[in-house]
PDB file of N, CA and C in Angstrom:
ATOM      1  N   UNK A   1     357.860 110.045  67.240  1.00  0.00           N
ATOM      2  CA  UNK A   1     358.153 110.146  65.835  1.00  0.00           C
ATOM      3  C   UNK A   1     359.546 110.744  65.684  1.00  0.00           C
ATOM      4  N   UNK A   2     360.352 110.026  64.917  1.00  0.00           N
ATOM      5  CA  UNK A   2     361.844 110.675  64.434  1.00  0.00           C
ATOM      6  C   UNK A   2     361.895 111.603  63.371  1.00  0.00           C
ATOM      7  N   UNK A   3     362.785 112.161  63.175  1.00  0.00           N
ATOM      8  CA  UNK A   3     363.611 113.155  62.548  1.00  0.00           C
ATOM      9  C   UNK A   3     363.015 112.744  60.861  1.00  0.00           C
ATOM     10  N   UNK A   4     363.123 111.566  60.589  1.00  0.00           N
ATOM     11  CA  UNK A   4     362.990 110.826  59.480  1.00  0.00           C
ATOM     12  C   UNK A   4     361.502 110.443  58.877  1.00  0.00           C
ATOM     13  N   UNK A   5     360.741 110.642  59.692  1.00  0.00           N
ATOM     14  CA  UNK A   5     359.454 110.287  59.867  1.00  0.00           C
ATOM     15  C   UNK A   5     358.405 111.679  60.228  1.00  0.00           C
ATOM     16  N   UNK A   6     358.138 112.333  59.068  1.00  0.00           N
ATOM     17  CA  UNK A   6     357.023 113.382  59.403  1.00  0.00           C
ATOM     18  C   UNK A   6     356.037 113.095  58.648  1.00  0.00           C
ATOM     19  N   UNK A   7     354.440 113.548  59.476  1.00  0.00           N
ATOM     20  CA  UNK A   7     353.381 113.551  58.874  1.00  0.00           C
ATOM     21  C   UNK A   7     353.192 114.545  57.556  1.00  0.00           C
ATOM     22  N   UNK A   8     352.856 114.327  56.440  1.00  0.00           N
ATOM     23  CA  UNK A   8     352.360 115.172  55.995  1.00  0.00           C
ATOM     24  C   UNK A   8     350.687 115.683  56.010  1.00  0.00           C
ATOM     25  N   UNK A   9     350.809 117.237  55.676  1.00  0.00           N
ATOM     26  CA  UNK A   9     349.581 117.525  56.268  1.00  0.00           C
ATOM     27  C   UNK A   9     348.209 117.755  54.902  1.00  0.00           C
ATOM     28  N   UNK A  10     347.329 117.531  54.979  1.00  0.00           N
ATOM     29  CA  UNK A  10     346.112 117.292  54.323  1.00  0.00           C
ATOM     30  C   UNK A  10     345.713 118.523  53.751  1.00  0.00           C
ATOM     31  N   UNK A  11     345.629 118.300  52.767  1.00  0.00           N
ATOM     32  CA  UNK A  11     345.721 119.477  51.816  1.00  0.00           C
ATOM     33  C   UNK A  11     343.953 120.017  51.755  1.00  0.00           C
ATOM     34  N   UNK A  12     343.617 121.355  51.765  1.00  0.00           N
ATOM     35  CA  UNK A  12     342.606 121.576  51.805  1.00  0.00           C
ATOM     36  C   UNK A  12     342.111 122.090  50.605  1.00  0.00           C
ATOM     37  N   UNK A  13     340.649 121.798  49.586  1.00  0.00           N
ATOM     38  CA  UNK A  13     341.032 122.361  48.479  1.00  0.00           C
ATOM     39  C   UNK A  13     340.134 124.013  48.866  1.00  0.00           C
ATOM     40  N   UNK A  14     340.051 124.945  48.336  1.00  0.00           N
ATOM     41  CA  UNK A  14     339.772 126.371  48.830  1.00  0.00           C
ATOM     42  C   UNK A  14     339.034 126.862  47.668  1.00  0.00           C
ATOM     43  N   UNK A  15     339.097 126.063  46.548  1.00  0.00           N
ATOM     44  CA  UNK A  15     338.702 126.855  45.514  1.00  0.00           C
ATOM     45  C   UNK A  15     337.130 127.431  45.666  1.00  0.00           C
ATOM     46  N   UNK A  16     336.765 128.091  44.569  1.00  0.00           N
ATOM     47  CA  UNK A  16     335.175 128.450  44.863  1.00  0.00           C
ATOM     48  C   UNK A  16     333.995 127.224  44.794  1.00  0.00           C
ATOM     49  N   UNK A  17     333.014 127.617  45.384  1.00  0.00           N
ATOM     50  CA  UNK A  17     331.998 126.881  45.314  1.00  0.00           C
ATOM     51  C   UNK A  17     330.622 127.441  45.192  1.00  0.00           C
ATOM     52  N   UNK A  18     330.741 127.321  43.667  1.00  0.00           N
ATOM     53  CA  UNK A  18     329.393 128.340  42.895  1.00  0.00           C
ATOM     54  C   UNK A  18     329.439 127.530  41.819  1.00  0.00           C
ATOM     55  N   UNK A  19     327.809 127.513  41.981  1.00  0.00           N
ATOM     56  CA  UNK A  19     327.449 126.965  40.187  1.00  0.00           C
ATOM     57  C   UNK A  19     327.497 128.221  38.961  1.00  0.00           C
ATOM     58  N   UNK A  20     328.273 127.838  37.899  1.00  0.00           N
ATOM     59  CA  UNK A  20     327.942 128.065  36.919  1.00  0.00           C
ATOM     60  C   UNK A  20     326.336 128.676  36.297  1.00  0.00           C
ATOM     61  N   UNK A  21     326.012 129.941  36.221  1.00  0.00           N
ATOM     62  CA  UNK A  21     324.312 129.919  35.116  1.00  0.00           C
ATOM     63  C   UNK A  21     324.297 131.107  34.423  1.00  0.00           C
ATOM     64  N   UNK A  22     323.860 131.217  33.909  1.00  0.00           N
ATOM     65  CA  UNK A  22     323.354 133.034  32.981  1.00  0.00           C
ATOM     66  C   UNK A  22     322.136 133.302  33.292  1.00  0.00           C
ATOM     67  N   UNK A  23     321.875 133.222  34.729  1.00  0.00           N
ATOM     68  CA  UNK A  23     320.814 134.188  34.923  1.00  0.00           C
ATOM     69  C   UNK A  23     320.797 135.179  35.109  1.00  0.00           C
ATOM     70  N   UNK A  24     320.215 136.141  34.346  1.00  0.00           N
ATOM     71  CA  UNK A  24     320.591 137.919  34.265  1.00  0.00           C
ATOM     72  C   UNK A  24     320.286 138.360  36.417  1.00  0.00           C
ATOM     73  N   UNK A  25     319.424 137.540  36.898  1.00  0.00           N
ATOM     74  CA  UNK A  25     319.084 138.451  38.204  1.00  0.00           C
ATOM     75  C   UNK A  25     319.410 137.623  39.174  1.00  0.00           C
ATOM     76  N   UNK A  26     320.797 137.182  39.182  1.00  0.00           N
ATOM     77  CA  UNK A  26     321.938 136.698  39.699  1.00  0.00           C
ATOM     78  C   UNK A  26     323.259 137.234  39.508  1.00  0.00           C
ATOM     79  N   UNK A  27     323.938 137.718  40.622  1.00  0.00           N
ATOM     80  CA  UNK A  27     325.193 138.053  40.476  1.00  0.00           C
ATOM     81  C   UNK A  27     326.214 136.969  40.394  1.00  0.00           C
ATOM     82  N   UNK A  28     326.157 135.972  42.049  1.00  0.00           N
ATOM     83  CA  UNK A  28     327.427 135.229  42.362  1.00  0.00           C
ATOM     84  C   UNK A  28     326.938 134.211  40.977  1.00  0.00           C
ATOM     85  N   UNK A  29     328.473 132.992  40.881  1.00  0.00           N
ATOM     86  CA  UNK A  29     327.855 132.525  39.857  1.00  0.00           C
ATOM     87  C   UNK A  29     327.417 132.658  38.083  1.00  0.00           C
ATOM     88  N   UNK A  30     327.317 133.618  37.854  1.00  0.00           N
ATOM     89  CA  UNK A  30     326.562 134.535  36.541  1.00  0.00           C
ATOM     90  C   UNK A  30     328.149 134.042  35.700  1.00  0.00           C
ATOM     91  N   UNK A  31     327.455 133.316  34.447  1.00  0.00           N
ATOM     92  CA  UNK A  31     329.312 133.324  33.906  1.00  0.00           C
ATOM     93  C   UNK A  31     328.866 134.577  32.575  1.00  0.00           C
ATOM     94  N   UNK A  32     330.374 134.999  32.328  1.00  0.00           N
ATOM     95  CA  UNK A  32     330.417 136.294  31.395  1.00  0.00           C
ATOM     96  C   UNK A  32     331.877 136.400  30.803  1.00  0.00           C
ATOM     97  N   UNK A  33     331.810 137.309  29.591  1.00  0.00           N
ATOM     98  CA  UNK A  33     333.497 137.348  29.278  1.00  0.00           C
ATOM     99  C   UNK A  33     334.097 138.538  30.117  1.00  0.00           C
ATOM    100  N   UNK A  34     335.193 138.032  29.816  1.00  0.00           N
ATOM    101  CA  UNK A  34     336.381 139.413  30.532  1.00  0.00           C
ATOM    102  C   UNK A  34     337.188 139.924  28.957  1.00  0.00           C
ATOM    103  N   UNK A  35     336.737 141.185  29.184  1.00  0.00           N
ATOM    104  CA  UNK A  35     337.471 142.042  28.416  1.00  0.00           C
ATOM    105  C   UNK A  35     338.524 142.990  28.777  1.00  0.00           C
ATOM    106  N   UNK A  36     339.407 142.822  29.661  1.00  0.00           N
ATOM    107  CA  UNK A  36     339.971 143.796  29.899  1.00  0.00           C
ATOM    108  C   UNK A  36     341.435 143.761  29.720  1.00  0.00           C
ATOM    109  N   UNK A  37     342.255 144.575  30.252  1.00  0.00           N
ATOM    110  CA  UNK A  37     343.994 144.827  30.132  1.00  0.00           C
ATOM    111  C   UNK A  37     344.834 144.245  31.484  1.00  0.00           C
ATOM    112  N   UNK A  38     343.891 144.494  32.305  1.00  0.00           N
ATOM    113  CA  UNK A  38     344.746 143.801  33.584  1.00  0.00           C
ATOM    114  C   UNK A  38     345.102 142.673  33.865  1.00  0.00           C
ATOM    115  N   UNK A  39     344.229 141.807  32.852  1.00  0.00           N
ATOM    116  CA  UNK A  39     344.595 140.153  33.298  1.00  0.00           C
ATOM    117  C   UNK A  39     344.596 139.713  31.779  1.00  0.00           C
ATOM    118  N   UNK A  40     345.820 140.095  31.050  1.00  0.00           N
ATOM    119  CA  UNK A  40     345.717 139.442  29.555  1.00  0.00           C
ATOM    120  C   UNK A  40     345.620 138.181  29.250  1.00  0.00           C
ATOM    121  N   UNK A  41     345.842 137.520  30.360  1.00  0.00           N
ATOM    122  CA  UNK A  41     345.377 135.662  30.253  1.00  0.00           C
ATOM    123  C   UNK A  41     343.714 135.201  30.594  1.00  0.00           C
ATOM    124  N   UNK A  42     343.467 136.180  30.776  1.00  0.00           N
ATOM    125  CA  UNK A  42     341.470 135.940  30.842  1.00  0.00           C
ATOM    126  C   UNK A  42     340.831 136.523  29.633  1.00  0.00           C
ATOM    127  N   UNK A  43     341.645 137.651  29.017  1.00  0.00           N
ATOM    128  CA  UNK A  43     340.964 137.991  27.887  1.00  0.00           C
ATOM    129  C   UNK A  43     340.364 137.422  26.784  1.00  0.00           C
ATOM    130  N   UNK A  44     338.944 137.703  26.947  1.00  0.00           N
ATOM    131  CA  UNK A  44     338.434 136.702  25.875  1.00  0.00           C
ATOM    132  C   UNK A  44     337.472 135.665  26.828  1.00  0.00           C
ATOM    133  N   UNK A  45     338.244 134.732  27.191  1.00  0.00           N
ATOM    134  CA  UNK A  45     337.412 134.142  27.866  1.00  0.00           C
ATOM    135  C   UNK A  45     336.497 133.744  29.073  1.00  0.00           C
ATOM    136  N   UNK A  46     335.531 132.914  28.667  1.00  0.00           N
ATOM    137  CA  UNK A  46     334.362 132.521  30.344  1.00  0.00           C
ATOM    138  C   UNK A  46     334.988 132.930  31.353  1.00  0.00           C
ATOM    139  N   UNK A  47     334.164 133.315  32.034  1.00  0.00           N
ATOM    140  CA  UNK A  47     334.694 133.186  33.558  1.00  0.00           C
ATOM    141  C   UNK A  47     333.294 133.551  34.223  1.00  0.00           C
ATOM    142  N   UNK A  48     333.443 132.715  36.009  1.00  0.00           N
ATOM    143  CA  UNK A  48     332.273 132.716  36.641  1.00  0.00           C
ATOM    144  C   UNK A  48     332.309 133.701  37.321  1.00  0.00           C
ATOM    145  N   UNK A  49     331.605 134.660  38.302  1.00  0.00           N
ATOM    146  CA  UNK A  49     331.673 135.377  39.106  1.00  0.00           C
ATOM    147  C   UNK A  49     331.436 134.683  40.607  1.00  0.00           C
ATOM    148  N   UNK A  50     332.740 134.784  41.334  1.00  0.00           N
ATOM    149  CA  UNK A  50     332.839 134.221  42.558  1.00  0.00           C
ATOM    150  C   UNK A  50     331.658 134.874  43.838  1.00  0.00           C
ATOM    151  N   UNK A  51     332.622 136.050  43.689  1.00  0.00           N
ATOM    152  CA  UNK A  51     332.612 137.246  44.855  1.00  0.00           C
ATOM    153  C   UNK A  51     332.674 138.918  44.280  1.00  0.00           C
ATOM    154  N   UNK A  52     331.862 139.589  44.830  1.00  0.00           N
ATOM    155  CA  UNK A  52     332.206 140.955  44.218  1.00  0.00           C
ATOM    156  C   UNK A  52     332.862 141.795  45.877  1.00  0.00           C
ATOM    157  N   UNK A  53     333.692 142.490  45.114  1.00  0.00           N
ATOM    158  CA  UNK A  53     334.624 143.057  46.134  1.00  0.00           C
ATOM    159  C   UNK A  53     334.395 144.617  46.156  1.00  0.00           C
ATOM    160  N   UNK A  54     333.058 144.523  47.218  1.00  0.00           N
ATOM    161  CA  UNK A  54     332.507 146.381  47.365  1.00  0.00           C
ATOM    162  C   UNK A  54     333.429 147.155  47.397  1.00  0.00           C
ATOM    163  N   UNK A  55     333.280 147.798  46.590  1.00  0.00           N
ATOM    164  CA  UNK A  55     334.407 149.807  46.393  1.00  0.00           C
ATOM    165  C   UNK A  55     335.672 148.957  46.823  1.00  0.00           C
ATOM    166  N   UNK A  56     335.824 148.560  46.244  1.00  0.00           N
ATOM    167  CA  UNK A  56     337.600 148.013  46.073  1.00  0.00           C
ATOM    168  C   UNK A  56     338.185 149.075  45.538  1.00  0.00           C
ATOM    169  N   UNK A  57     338.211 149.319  44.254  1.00  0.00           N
ATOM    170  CA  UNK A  57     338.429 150.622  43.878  1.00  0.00           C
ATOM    171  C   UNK A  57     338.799 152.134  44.287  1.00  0.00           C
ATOM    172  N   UNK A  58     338.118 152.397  45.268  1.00  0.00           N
ATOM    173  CA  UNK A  58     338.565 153.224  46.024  1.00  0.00           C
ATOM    174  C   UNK A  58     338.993 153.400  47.750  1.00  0.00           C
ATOM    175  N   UNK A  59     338.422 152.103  48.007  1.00  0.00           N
ATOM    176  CA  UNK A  59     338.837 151.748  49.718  1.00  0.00           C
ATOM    177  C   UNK A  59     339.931 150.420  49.554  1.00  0.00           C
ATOM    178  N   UNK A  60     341.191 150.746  50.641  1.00  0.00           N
ATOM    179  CA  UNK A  60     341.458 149.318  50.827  1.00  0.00           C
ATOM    180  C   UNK A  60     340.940 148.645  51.786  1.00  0.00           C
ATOM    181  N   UNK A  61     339.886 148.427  52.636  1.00  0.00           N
ATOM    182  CA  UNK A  61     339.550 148.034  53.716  1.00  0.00           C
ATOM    183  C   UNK A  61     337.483 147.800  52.559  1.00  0.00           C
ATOM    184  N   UNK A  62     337.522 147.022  51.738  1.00  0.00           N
ATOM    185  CA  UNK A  62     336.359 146.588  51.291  1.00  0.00           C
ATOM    186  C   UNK A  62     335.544 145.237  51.605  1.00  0.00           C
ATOM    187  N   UNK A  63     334.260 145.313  51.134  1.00  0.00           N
ATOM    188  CA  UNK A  63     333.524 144.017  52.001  1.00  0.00           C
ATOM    189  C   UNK A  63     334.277 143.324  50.600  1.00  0.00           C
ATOM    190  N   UNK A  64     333.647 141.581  51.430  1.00  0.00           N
ATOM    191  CA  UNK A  64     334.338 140.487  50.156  1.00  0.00           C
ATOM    192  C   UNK A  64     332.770 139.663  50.397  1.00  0.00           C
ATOM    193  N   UNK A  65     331.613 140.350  49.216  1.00  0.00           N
ATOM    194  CA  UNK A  65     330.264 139.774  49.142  1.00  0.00           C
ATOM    195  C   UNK A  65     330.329 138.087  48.920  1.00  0.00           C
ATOM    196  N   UNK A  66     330.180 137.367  48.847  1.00  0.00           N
ATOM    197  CA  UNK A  66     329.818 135.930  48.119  1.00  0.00           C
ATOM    198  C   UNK A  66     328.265 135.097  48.097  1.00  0.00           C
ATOM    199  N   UNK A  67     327.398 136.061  48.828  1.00  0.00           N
ATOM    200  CA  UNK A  67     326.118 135.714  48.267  1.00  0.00           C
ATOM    201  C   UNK A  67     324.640 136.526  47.826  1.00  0.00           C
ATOM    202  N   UNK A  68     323.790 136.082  47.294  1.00  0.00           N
ATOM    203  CA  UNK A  68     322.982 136.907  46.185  1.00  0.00           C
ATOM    204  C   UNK A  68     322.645 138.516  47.555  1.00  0.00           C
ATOM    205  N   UNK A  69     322.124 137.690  48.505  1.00  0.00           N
ATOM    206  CA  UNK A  69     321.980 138.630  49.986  1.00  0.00           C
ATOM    207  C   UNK A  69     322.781 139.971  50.068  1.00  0.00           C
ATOM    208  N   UNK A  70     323.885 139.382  49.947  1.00  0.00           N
ATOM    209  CA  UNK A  70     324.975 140.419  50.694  1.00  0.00           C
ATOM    210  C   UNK A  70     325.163 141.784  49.116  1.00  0.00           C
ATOM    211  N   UNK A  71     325.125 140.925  48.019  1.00  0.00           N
ATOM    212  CA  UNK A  71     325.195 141.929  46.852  1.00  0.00           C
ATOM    213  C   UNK A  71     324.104 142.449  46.700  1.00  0.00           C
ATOM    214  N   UNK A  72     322.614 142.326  47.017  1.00  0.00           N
ATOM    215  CA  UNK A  72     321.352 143.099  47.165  1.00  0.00           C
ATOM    216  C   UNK A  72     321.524 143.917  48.290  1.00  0.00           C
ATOM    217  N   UNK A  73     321.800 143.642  49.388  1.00  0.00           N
ATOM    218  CA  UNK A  73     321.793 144.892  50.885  1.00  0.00           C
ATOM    219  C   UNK A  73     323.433 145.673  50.387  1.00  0.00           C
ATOM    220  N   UNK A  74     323.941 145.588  49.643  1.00  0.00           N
ATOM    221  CA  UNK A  74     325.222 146.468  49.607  1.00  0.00           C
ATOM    222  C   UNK A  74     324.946 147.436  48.014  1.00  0.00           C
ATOM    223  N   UNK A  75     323.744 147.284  47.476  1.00  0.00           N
ATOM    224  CA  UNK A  75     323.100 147.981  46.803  1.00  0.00           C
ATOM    225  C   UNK A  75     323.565 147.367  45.046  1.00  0.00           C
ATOM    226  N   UNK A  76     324.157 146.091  44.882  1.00  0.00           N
ATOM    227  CA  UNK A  76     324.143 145.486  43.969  1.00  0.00           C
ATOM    228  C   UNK A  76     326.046 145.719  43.555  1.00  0.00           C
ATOM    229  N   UNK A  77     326.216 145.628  41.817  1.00  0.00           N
ATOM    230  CA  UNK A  77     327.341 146.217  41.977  1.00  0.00           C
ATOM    231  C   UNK A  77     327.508 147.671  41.113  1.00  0.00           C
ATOM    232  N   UNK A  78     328.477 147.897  41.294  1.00  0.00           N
ATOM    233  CA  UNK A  78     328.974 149.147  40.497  1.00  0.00           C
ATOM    234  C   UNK A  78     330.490 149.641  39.934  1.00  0.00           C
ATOM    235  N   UNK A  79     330.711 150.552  39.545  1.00  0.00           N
ATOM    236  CA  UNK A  79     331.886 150.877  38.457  1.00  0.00           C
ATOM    237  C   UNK A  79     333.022 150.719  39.803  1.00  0.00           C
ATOM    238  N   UNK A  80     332.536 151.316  40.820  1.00  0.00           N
ATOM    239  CA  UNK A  80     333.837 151.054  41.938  1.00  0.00           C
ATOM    240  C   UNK A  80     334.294 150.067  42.656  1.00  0.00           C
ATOM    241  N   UNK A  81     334.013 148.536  42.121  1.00  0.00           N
ATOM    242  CA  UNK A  81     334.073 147.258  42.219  1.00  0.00           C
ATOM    243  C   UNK A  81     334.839 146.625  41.672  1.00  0.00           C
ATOM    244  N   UNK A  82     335.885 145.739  42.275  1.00  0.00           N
ATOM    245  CA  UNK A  82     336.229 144.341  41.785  1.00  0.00           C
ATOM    246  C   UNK A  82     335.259 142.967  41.855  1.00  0.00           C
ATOM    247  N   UNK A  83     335.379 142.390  40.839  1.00  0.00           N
ATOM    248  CA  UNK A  83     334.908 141.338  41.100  1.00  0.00           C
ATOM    249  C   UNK A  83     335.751 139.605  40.981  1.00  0.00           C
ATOM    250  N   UNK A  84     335.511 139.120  41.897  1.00  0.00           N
ATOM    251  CA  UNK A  84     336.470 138.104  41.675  1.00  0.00           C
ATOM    252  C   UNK A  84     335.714 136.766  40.957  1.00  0.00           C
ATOM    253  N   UNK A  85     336.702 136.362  39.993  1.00  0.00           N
ATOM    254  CA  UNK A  85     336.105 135.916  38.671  1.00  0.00           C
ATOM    255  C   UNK A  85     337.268 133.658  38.792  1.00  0.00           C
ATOM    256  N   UNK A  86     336.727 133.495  38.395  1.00  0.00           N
ATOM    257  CA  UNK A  86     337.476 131.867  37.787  1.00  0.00           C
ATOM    258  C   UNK A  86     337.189 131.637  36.681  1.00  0.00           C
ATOM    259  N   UNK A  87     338.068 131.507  35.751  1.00  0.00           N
ATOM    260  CA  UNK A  87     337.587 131.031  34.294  1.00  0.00           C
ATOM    261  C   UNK A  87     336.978 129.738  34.500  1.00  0.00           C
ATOM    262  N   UNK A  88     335.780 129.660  33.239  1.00  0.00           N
ATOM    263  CA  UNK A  88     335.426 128.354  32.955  1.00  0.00           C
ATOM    264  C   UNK A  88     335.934 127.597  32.529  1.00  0.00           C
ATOM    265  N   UNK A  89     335.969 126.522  32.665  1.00  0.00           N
ATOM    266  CA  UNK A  89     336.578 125.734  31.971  1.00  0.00           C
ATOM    267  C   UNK A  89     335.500 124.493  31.322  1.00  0.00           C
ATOM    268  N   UNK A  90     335.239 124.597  30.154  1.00  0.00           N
ATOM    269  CA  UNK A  90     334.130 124.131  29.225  1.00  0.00           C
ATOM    270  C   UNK A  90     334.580 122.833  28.903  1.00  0.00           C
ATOM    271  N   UNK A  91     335.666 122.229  28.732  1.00  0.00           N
ATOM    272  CA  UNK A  91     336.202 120.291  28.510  1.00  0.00           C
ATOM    273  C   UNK A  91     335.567 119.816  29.477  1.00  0.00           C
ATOM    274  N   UNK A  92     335.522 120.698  30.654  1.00  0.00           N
ATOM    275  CA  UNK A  92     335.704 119.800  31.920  1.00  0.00           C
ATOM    276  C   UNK A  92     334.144 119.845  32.182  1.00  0.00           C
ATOM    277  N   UNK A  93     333.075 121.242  32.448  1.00  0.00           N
ATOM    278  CA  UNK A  93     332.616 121.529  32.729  1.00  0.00           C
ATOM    279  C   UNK A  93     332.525 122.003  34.125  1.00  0.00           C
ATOM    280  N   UNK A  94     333.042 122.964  34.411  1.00  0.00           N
ATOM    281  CA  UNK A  94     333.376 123.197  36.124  1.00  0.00           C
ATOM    282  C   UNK A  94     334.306 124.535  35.491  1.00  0.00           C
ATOM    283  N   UNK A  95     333.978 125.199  37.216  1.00  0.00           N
ATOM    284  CA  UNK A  95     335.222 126.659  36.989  1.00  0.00           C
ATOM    285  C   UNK A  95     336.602 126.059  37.832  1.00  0.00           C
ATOM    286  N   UNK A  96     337.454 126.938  37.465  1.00  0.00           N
ATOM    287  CA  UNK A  96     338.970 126.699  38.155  1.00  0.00           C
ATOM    288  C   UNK A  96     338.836 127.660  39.237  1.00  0.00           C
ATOM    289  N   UNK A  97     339.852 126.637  39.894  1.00  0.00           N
ATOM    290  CA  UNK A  97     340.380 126.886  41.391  1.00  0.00           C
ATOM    291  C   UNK A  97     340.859 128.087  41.585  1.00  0.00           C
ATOM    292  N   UNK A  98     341.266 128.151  40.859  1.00  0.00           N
ATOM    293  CA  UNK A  98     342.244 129.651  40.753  1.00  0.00           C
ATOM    294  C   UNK A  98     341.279 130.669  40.388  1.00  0.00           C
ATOM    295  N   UNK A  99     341.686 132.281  41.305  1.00  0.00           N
ATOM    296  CA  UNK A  99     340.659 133.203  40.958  1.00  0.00           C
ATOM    297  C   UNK A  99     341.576 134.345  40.658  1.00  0.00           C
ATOM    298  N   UNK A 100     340.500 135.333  39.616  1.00  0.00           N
ATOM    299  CA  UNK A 100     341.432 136.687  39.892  1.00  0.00           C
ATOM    300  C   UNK A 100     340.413 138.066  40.019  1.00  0.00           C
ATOM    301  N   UNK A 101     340.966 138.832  39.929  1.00  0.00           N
ATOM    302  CA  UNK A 101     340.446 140.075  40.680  1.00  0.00           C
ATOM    303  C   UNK A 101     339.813 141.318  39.725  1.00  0.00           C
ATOM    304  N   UNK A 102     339.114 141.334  38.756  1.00  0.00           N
ATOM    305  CA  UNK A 102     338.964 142.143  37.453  1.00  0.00           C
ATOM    306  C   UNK A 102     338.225 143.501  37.830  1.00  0.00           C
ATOM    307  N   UNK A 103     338.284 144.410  37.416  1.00  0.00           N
ATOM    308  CA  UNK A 103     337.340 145.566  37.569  1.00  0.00           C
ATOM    309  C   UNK A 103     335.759 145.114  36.685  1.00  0.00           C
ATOM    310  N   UNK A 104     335.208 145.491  37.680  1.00  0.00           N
ATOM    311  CA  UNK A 104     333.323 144.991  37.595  1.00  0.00           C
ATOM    312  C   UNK A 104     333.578 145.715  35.865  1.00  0.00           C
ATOM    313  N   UNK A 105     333.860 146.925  35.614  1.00  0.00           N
ATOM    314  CA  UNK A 105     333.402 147.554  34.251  1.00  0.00           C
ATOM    315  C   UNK A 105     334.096 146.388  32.806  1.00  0.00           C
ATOM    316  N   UNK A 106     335.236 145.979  33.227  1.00  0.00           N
ATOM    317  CA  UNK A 106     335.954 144.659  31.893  1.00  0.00           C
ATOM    318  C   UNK A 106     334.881 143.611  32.359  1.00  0.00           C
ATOM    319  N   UNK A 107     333.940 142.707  32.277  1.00  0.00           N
ATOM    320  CA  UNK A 107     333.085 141.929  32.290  1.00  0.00           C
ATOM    321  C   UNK A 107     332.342 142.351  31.198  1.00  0.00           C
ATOM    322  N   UNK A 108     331.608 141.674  30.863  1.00  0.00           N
ATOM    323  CA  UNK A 108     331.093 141.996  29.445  1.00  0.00           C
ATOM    324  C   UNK A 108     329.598 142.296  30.294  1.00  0.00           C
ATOM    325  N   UNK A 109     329.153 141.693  31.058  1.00  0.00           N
ATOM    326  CA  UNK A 109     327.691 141.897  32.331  1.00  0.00           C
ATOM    327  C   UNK A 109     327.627 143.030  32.531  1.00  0.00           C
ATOM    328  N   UNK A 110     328.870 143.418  32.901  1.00  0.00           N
ATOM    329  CA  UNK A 110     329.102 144.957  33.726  1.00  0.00           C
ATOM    330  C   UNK A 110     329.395 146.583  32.624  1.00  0.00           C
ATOM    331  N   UNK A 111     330.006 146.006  31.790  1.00  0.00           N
ATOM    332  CA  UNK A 111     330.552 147.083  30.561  1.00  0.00           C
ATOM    333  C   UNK A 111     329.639 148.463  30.534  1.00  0.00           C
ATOM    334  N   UNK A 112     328.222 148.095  30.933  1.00  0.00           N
ATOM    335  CA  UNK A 112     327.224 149.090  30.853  1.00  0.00           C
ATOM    336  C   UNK A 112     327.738 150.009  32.066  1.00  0.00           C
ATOM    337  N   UNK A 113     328.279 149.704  33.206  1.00  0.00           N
ATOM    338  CA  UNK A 113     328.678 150.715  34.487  1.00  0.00           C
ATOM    339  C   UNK A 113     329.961 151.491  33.919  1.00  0.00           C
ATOM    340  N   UNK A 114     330.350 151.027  32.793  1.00  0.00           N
ATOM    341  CA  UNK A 114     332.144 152.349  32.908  1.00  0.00           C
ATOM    342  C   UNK A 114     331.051 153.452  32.580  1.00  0.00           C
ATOM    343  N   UNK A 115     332.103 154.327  33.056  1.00  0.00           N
ATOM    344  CA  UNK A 115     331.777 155.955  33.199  1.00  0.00           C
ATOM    345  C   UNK A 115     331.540 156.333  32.052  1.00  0.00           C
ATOM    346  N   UNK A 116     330.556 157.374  31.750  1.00  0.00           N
ATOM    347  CA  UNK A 116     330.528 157.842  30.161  1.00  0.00           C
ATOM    348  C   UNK A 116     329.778 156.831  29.726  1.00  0.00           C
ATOM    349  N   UNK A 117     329.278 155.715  29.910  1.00  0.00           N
ATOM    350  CA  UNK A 117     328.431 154.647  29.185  1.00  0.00           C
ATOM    351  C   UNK A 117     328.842 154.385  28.158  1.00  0.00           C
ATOM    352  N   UNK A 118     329.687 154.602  27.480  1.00  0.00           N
ATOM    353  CA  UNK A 118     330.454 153.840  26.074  1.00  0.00           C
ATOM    354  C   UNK A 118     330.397 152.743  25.859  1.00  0.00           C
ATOM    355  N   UNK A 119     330.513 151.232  26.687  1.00  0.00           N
ATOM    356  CA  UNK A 119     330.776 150.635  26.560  1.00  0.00           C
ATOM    357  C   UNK A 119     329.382 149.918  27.090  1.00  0.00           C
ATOM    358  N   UNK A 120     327.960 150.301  26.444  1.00  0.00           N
ATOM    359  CA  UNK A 120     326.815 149.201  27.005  1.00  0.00           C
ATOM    360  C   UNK A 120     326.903 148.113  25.818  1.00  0.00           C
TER     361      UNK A 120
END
């Protein structure tokens, strides 16, 4: 093969692979709003829950859960959690590829864990 002539390489897609549901005794999956300040382009709207990211919050070296298993033996979630979220996207029906990283307490699911309980 010449100089002029390269393969290109096969694109892999990575995004998540979780259904969409509102079942309260389901984590991965579970869609909910995001209320928070850190990601002002989610505010407001759907988003699915990918992965919850144990004591993110206070460790940098945290587990990265992605199934119902791993968030029951790690004792579910809590205020010292990220969770990684994809907005819905409702035209299409399906979540996006793209994920981001929210504190478990901005979820509207979770609001009941900020400290002080203010926000059940």
């Amino acid at each position: 093969m010449n100089d002029d002539m390269q393969m290109k390489g096969t694109a892999v897609i990575l995004g998540p692979n979780v259904e969409a549901h509102d079942d309260p005794s389901r984590v991965i999956g579970r869609r909910t709003t995001y209320h928070g300040d850190e990601h002002p382009y989610l505010r407001g709207y759907d988003v699915v829950i990918v992965a919850v990211l144990k004591g993110a919050l206070r460790v940098e070296e945290y587990s990265h859960l992605t199934t119902e298993e791993e968030v029951r033996s790690a004792g579910g979630v809590s205020d010292d959690d990220r969770i990684e979220v994809a907005p819905f996207l409702p035209e299409e029906g399906r979540i996006s590829f793209v994920t981001s990283d929210p504190r478990a307490i901005d979820l509207e699911v979770f609001r009941h864990l900020a400290r002080g309980g203010t926000n059940q």
